[in-house]
Structures are given as C-alpha cells and as structure tokens.
Protein backbone atom coordinates (compact mmCIF):
# COMPACT_ATOMS: atom_id res chain seq x y z
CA UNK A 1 -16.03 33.17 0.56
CA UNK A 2 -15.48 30.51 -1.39
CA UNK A 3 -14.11 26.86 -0.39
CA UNK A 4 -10.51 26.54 -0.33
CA UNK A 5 -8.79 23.77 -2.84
CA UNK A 6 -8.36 20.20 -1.52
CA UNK A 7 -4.66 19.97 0.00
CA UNK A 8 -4.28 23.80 -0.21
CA UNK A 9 -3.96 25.72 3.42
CA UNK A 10 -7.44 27.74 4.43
CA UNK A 11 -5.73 29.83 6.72
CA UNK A 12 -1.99 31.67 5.94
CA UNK A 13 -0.99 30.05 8.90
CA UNK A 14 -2.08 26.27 7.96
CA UNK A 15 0.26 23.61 6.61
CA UNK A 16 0.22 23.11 2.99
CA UNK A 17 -0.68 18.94 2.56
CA UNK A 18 -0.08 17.01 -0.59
CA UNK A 19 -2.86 14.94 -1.95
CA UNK A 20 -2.26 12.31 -4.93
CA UNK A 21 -4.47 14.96 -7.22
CA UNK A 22 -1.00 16.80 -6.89
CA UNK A 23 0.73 14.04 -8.43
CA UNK A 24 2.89 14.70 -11.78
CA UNK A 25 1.30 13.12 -15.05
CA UNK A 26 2.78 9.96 -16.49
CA UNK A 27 5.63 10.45 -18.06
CA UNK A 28 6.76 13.48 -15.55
CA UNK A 29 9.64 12.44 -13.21
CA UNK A 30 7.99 11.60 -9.53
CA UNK A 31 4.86 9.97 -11.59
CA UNK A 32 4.83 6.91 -9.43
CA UNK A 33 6.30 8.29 -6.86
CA UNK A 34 3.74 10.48 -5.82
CA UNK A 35 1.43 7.48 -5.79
CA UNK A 36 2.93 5.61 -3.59
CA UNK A 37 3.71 7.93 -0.74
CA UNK A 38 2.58 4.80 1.93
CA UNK A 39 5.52 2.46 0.93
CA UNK A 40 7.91 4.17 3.55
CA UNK A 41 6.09 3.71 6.36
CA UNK A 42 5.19 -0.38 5.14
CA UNK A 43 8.70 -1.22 4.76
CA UNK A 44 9.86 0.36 7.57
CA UNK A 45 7.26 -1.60 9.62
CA UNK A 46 8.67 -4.94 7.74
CA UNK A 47 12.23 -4.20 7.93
CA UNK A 48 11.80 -4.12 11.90
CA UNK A 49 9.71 -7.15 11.77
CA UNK A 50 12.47 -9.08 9.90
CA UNK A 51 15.34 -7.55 12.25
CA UNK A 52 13.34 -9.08 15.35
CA UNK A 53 12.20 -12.15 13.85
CA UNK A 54 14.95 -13.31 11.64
CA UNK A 55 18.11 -13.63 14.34
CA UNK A 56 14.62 -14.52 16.97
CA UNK A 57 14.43 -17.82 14.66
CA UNK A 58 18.04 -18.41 14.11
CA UNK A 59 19.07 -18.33 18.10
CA UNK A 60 15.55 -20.92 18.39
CA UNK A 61 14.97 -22.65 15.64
CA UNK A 62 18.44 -22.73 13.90
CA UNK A 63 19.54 -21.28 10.36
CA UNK A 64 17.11 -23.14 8.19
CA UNK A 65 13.96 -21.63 10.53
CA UNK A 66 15.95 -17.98 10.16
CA UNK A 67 15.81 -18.77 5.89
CA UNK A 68 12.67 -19.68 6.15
CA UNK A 69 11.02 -16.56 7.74
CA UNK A 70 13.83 -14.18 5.70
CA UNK A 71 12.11 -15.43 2.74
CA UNK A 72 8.44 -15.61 4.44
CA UNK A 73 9.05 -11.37 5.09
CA UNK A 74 10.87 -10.79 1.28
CA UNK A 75 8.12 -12.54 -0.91
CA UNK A 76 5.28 -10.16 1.14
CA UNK A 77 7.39 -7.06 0.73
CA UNK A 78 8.25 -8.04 -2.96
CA UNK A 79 4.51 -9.30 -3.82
CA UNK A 80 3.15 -5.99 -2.15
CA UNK A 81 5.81 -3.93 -3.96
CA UNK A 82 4.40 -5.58 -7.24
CA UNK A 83 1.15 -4.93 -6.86
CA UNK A 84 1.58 -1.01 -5.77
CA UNK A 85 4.13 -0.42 -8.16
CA UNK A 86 1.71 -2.03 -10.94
CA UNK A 87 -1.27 0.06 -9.40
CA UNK A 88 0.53 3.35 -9.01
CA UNK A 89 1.65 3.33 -12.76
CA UNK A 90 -1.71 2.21 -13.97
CA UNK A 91 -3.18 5.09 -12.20
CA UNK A 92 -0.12 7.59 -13.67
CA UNK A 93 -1.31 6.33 -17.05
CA UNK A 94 -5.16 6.69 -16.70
CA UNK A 95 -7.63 5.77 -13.45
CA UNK A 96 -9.36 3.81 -15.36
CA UNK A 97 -6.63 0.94 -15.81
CA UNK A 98 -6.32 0.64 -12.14
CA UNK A 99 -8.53 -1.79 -11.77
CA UNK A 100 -7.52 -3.93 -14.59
CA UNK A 101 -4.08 -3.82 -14.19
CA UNK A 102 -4.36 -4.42 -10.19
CA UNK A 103 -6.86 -7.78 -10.99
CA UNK A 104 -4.13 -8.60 -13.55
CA UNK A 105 -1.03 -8.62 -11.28
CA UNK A 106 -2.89 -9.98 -8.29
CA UNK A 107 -3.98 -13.02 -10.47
CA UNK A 108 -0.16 -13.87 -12.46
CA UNK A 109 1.04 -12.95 -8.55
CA UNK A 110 -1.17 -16.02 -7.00
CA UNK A 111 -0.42 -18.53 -9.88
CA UNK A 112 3.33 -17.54 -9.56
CA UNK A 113 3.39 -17.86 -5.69
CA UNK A 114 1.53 -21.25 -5.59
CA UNK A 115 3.41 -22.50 -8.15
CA UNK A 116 6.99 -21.50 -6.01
CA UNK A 117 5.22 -22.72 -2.84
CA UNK A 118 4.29 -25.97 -4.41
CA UNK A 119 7.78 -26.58 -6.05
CA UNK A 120 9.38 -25.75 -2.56
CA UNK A 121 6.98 -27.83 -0.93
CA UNK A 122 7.79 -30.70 -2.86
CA UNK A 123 11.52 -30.46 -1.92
CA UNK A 124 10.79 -31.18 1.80
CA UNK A 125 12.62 -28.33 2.88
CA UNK A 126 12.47 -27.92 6.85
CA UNK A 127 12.05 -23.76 6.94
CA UNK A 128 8.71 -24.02 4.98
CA UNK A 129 6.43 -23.96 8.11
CA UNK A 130 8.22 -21.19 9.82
CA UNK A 131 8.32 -19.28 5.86
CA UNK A 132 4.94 -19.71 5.96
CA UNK A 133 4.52 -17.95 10.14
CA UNK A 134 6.16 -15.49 8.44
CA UNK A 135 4.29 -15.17 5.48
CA UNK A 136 1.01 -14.52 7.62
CA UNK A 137 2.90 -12.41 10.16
CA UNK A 138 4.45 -9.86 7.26
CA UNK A 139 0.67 -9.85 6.03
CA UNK A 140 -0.30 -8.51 9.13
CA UNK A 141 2.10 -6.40 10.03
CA UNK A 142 2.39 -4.73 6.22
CA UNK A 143 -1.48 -4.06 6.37
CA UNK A 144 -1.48 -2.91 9.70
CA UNK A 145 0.95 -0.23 8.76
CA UNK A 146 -0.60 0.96 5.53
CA UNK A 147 -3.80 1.18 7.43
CA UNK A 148 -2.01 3.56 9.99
CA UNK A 149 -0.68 5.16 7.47
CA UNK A 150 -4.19 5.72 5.88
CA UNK A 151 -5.89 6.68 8.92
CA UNK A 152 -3.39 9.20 10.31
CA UNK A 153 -3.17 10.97 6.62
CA UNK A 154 -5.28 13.89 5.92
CA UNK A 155 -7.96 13.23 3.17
CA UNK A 156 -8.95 16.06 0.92
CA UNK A 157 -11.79 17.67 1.87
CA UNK A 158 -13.66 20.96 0.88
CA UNK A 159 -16.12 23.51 3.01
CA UNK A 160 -19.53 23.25 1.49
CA UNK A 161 -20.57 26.65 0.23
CA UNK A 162 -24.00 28.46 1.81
CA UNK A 163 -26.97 26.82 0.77
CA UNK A 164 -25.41 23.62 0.11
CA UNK A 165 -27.12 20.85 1.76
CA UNK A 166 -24.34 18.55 1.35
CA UNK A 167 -26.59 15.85 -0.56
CA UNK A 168 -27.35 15.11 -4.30
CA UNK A 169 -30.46 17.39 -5.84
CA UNK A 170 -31.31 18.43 -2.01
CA UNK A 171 -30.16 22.30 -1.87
CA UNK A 172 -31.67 24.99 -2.97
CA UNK A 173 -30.65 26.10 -6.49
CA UNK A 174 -30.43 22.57 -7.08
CA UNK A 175 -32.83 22.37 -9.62
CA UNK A 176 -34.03 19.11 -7.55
C-alpha cells in the first residue's frame, strides 16, 4: 500500500486537513489567504488583550495611560500584520523570495518604528511608558498565540513505505 498524500485522510473515516501545499497559486483568489491561516487565532488573542487592558488603564492610570497601551497593542498587531502579509505574498509569488522580502520588511519596519518612537519620545508625552508595557505585553501575547496555534495544527506527514529506513542513503534499494 502506498503512503497516503500529506493533508489527505488515510482512512474513509479520517478528517480531510488543509496544509499550505493546498494553497491557490499567486494570482488565484485565496492566494494569501491560505497562507496566513494563523492570523485568526493572533488577533483574537490581541483583541482580548486590548479589551482587558485598555478600560484596565483608563479606570487606573487615566485616558492618556488607556492611549498609550491602545496604541502599544495596534502598532504590534499592525507591524505583525505587515510582516505576514509581506511573507505570505512573497511565498504566493515564489518560496524563494520569502526570505528576502521578510529581511526587507522587518528592516524598513525597525527604522520606521524607531523613528515614530523617537519623534513621540521627544514630545514628552505621558502614555509612552505604559505604550511601551503594552508594546512588550502584545509581543507576548501575539507569539504565544501563534505558537499555540502552531503546536495544536497538524503538520503534514507521510507513512514511510517498507524498506524505508527513514534516513538519507540508509535503506535498502538506496543505492547507498
């Protein structure tokens, strides 16, 4: 019997799972889409974060500490949305501009964001301590869902065939 195709059921009875190898070529509607199948579960995770912390800072810290952590939560979710946005539609194009493109965006990303920070910075504005809090807990809180997300997702896998030892040049008919 031969092994069944990553994402595709081995048994009638087993669940059919998409895999990004399913994904539509560039230029097909879904393209990105299909690449970016974590960003649900990240801004969900963010969305609650800034519906606890925001009106959490207003009733202690006042409306300038409730700015300052809105903004702290939207520059993580718009500087991750960037970067898988830019990533995903690299990849839709061709795999091999991921990296590129990703290096690219994270780099214009940091010079943009220092610059902002700096300017802000200079203006003495009261909510930049508590933007910044929120800047570090949005980081932690947007990784720690997409790493959820990554763990409890099924990877691809395939059953090795008979006489496969599962390493490089080691099974028989190998040619090793």
């Amino acid at each position: 019997m031969s092994a069944p195709e990553a994402g595709r059921p081995s048994t009638p009875d087993s669940p059919v799972v998409r895999f990004p190898s399913d994904a539509p070529p560039a230029g097909q509607p879904g393209a990105i889409r299909a690449r970016l199948p974590f960003l649900r579960f990240t801004l969900v995770a963010c969305a609650v974060l800034a519906v606890v912390t925001v009106p959490g800072a207003a009733v202690l810290r006042g409306s300038t500490s409730a700015a300052g952590v809105a903004a702290g939560i939207g520059l993580v979710v718009a500087s991750y949305l960037v970067s898988g946005l830019s990533v995903a539609w690299a990849d839709a194009v061709n795999p091999k501009l991921i990296m590129p493109f990703g290096l690219v965006t994270y780099g214009i990303k940091i010079v943009i964001l220092g610059v902002a920070m700096s300017a802000v910075a200079a203006t003495g504005w009261t909510g930049l301590t508590d933007m910044g809090v929120a800047i570090i807990a949005a980081v932690i809180v947007w990784t720690g869902a997409h790493l959820t997300w990554a763990l409890r997702t099924p990877l691809p896998y395939t059953q090795p065939t008979a006489g496969d030892s599962g390493g490089p040049g080691g099974g028989p008919g190998s040619g090793a």
